[in-house]
C-alpha atoms as a PDB file:
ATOM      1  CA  UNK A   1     160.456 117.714 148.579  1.00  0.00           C
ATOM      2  CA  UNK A   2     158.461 115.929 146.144  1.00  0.00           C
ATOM      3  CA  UNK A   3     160.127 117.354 143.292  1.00  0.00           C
ATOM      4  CA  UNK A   4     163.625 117.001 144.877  1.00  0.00           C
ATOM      5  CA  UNK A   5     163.150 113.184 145.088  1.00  0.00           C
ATOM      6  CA  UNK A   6     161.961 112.917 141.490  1.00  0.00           C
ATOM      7  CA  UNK A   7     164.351 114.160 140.520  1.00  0.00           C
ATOM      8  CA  UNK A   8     167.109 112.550 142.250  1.00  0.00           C
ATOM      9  CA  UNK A   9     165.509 109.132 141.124  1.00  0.00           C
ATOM     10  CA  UNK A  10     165.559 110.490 137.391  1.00  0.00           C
ATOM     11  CA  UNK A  11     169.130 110.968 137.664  1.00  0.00           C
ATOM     12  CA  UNK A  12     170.238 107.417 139.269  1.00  0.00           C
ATOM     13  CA  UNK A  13     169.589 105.616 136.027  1.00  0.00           C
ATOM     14  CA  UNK A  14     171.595 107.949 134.084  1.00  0.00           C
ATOM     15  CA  UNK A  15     174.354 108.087 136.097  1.00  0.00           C
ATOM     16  CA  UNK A  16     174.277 103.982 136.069  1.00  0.00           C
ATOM     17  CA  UNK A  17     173.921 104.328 132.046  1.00  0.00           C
ATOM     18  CA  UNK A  18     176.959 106.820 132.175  1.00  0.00           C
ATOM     19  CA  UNK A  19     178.988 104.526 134.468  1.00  0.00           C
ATOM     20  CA  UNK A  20     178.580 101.605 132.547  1.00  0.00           C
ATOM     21  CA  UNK A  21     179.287 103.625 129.104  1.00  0.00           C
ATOM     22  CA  UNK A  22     182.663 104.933 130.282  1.00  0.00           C
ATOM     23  CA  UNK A  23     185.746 102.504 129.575  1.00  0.00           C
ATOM     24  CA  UNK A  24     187.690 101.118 131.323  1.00  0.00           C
ATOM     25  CA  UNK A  25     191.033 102.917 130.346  1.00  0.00           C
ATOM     26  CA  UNK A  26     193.769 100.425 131.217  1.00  0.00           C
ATOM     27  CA  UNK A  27     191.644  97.827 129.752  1.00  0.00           C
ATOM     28  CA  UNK A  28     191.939  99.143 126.453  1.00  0.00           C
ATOM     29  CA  UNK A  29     195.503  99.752 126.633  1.00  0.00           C
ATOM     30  CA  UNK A  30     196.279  96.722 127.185  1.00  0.00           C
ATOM     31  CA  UNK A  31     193.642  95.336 124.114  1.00  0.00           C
ATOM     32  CA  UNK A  32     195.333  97.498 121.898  1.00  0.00           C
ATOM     33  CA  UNK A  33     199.028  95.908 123.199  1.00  0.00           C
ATOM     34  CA  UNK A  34     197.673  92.755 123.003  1.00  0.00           C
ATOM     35  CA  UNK A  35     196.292  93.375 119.270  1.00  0.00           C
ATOM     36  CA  UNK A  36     199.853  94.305 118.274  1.00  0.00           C
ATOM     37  CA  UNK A  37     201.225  91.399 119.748  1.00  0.00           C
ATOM     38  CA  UNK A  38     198.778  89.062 117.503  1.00  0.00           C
ATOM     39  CA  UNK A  39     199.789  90.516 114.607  1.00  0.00           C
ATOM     40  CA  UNK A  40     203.655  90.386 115.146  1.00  0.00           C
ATOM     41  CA  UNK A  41     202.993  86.692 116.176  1.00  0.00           C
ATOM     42  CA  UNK A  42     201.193  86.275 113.241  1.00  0.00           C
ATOM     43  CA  UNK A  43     203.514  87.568 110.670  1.00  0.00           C
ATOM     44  CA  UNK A  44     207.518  87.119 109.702  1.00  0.00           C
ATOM     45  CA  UNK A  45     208.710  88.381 113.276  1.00  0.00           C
ATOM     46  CA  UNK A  46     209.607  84.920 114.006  1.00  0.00           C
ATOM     47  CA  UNK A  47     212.213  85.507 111.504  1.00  0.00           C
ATOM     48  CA  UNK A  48     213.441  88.930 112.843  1.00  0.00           C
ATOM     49  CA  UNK A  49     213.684  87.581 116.522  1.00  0.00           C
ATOM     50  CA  UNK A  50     212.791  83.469 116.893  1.00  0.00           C
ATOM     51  CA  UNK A  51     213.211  84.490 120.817  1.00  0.00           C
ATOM     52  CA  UNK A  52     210.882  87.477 120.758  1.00  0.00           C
ATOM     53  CA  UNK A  53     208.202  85.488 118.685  1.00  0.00           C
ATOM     54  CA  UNK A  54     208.386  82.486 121.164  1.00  0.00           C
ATOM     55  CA  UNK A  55     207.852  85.038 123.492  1.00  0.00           C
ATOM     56  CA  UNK A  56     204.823  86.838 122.241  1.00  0.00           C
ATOM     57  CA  UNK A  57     203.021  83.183 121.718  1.00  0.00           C
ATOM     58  CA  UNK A  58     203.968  82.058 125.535  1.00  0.00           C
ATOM     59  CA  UNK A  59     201.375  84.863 126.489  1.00  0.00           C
ATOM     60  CA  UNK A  60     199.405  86.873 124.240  1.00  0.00           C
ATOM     61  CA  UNK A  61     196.189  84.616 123.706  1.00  0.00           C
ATOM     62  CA  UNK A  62     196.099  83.672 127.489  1.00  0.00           C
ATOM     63  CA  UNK A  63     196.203  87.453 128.033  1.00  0.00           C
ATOM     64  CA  UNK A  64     192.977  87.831 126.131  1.00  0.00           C
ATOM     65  CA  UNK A  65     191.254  85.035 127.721  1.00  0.00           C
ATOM     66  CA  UNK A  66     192.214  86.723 131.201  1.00  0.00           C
ATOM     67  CA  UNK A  67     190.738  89.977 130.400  1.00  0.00           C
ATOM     68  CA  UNK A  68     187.809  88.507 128.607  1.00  0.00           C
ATOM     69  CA  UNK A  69     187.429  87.135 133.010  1.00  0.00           C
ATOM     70  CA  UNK A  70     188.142  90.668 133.748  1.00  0.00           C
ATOM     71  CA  UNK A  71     184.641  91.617 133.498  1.00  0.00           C
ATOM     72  CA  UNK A  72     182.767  88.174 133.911  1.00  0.00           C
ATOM     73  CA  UNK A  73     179.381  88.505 135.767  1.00  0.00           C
ATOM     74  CA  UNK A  74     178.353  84.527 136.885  1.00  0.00           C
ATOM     75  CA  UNK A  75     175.583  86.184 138.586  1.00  0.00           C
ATOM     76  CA  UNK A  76     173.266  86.541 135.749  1.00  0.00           C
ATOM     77  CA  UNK A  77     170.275  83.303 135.414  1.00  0.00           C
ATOM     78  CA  UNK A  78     172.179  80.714 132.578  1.00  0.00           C
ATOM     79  CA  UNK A  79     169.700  81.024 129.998  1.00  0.00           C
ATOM     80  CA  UNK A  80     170.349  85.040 129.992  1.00  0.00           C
ATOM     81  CA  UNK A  81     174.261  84.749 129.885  1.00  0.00           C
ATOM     82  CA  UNK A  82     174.503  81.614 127.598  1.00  0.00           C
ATOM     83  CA  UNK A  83     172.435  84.228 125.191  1.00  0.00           C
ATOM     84  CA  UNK A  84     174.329  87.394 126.046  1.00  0.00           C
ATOM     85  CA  UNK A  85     178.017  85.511 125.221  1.00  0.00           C
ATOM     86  CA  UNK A  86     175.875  83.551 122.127  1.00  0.00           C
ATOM     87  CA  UNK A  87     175.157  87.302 120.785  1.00  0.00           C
ATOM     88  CA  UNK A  88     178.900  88.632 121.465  1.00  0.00           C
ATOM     89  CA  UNK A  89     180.724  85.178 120.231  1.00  0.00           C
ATOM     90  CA  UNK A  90     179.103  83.036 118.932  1.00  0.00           C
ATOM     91  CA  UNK A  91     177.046  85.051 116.093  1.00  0.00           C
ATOM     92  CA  UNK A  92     179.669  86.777 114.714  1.00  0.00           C
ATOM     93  CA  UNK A  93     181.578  83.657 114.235  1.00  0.00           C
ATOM     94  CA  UNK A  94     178.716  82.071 112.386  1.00  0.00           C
ATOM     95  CA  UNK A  95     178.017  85.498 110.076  1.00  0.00           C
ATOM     96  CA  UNK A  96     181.721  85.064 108.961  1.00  0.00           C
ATOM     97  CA  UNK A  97     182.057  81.462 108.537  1.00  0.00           C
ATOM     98  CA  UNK A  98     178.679  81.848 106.356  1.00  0.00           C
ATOM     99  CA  UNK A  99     179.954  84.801 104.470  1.00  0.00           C
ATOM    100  CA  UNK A 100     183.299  82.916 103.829  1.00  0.00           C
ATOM    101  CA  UNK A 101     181.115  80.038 102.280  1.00  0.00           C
ATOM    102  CA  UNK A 102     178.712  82.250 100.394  1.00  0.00           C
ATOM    103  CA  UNK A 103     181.501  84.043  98.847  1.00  0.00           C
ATOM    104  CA  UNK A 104     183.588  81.035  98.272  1.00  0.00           C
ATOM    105  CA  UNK A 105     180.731  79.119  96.125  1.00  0.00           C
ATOM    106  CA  UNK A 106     179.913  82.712  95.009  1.00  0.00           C
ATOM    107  CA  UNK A 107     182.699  83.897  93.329  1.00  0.00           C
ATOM    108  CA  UNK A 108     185.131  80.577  92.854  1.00  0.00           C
ATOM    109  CA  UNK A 109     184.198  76.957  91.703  1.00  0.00           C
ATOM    110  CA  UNK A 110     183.660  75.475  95.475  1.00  0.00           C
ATOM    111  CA  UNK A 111     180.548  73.512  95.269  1.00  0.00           C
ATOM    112  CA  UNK A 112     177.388  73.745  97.465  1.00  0.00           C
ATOM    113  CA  UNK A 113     178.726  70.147  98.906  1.00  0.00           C
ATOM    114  CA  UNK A 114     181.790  70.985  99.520  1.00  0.00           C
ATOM    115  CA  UNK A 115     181.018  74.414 101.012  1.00  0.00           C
ATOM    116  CA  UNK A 116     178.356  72.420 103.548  1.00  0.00           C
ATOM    117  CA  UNK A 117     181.405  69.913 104.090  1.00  0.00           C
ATOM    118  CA  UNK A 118     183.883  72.571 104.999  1.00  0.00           C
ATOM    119  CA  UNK A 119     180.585  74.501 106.993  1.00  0.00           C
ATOM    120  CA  UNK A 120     180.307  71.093 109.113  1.00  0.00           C
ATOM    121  CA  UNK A 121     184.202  70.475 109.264  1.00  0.00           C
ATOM    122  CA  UNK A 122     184.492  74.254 110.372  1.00  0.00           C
ATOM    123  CA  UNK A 123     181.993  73.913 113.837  1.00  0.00           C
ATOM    124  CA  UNK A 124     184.567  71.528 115.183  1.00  0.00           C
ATOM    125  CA  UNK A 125     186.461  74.992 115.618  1.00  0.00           C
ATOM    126  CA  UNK A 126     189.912  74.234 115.437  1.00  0.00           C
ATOM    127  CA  UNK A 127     192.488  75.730 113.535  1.00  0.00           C
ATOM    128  CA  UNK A 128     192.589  72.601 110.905  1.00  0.00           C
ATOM    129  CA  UNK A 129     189.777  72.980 109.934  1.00  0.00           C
ATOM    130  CA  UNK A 130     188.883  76.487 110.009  1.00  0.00           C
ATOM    131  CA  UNK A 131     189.232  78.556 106.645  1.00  0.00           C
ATOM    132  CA  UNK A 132     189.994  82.119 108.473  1.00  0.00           C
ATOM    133  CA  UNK A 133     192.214  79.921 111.112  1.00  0.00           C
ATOM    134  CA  UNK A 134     192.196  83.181 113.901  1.00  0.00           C
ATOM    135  CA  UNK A 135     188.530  82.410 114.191  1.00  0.00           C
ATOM    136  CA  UNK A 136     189.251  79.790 116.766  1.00  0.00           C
ATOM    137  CA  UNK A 137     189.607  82.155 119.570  1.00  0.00           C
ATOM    138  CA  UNK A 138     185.457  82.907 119.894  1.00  0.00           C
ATOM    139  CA  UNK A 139     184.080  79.409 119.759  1.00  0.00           C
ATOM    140  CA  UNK A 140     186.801  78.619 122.255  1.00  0.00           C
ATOM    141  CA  UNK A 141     185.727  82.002 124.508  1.00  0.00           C
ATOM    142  CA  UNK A 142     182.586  80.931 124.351  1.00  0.00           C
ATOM    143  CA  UNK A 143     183.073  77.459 125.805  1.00  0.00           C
ATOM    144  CA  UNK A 144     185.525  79.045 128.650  1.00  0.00           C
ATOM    145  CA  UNK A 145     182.898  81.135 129.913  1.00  0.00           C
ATOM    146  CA  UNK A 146     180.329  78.682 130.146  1.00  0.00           C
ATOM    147  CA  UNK A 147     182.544  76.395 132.015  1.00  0.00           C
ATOM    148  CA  UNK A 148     183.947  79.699 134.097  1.00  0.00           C
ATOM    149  CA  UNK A 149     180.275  80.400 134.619  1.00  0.00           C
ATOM    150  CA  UNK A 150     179.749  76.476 136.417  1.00  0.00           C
ATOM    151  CA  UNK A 151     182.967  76.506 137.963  1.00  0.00           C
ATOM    152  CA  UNK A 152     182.367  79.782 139.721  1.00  0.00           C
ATOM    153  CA  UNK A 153     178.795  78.647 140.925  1.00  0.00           C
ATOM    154  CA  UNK A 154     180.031  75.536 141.857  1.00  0.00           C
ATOM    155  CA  UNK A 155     182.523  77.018 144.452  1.00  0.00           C
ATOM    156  CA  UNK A 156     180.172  79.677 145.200  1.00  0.00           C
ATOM    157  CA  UNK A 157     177.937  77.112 146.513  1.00  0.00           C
ATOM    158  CA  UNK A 158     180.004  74.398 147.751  1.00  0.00           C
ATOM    159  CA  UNK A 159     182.342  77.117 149.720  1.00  0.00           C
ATOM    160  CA  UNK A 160     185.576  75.922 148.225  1.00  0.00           C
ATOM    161  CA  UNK A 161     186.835  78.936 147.231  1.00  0.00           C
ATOM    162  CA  UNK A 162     190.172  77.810 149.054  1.00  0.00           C
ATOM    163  CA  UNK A 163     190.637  74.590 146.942  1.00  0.00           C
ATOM    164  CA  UNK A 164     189.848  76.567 143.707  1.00  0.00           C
ATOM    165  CA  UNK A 165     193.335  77.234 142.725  1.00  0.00           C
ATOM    166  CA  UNK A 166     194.057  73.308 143.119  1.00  0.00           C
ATOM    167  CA  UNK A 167     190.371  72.468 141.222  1.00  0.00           C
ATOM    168  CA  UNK A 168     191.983  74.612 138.482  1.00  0.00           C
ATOM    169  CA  UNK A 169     195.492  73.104 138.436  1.00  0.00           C
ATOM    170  CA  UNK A 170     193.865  69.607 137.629  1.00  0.00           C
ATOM    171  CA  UNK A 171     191.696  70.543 134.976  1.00  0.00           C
ATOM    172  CA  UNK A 172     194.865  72.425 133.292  1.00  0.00           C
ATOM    173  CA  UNK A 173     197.103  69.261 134.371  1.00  0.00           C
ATOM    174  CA  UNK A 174     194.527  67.165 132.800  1.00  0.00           C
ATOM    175  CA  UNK A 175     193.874  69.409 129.182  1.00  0.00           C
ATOM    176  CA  UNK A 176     197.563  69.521 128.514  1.00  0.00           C
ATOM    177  CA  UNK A 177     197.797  65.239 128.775  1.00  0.00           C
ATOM    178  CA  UNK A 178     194.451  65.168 126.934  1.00  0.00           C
ATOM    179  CA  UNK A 179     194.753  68.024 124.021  1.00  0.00           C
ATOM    180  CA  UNK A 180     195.951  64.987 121.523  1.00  0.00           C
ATOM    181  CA  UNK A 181     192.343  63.281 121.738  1.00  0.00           C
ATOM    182  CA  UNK A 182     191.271  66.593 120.699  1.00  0.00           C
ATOM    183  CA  UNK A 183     193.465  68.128 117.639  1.00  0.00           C
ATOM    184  CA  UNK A 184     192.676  66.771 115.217  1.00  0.00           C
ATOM    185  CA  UNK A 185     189.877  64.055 115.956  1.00  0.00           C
ATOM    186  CA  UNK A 186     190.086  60.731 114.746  1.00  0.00           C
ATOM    187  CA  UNK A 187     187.599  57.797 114.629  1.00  0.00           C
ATOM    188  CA  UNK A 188     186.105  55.227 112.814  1.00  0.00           C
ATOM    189  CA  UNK A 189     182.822  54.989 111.356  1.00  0.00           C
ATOM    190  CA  UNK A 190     181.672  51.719 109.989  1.00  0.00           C
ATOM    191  CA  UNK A 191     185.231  51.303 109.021  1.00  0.00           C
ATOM    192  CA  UNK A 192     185.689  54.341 107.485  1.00  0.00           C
ATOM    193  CA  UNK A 193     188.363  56.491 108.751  1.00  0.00           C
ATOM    194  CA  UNK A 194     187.238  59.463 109.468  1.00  0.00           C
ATOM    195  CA  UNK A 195     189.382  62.980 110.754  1.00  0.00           C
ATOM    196  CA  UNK A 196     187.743  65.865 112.001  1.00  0.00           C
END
């Protein structure tokens, strides 16, 4: 009996290790349809089929964002999944910005200054300002899940999971009307104009 019980609690974590190892099959099918989709968007389809490319760009990024949710786990302590997404987004964003910069005042005649400028410039994340433009999509990720992560435990514990829908359909209502304080930013500093 002893033995038998042992045993059976040996297996449990292995079984949870195999379960979480196995993919998630229609997942990836629809990763790999998306990928093709980027590419055609990002090449000459547009002038093969201008309706086909409007097509592809009315969906495929907000298809990646929505199964990026697909597997979103609020349930985690903040600290732990601000450094779990940090790891996954964030880092490999930084290594290739850096690399881009280190090769770039490696091998051509960009200065250190400029290469810091364009390092700064490049945090602001957006595609002006970006040297490998598709890049946007993980600082951008990463900013959607930590507001998904406060929205969710917000309505979690404020029990208005019925009003979420309507929560949601202000913010969006509110980022399309506000997106042109945002791309690209413009102030003045000590009247200097200055674009980021």
């Amino acid at each position: 009996m002893i033995q038998e019980t042992q045993s059976t609690e040996l297996s449990k974590p292995i079984s949870k290790a195999a379960a979480l190892a196995k993919r998630v099959e229609y997942v990836d099918i629809a990763k790999g349809i998306g990928i093709v989709l980027v590419v055609m968007g990002h090449n000459d389809f547009a002038l093969i089929s201008p309706f086909a490319h409007k097509l592809i760009y009315s969906f495929h990024v907000p298809m990646f964002f929505f199964m990026s949710g697909m597997f979103f786990k609020p349930d985690l302590p903040f600290w732990i999944f601000v450094q779990q997404r940090f790891k996954k987004l964030l880092k490999p964003f930084l290594f290739i910005l850096l690399f881009i910069y280190f090769t770039s005042i490696s091998f051509s005649k960009v200065s250190i200054l400029e290469a810091s400028r364009r390092l700064i410039k490049a945090m602001y994340a957006n595609g002006h300002y970006l040297d490998w433009v598709q890049l946007w999509f993980l600082p951008h990720l990463f900013v959607v899940s930590v507001f998904a992560y406060f929205f969710v435990r917000m309505i979690r514990q404020t029990r208005l999971s019925r009003l979420s829908w309507a929560i949601l359909t202000v913010f969006y209502i509110v980022g399309v009307f506000s997106i042109k304080l945002f791309s690209p930013f413009e102030f003045n500093l000590f009247g200097k104009e200055l674009t980021l």
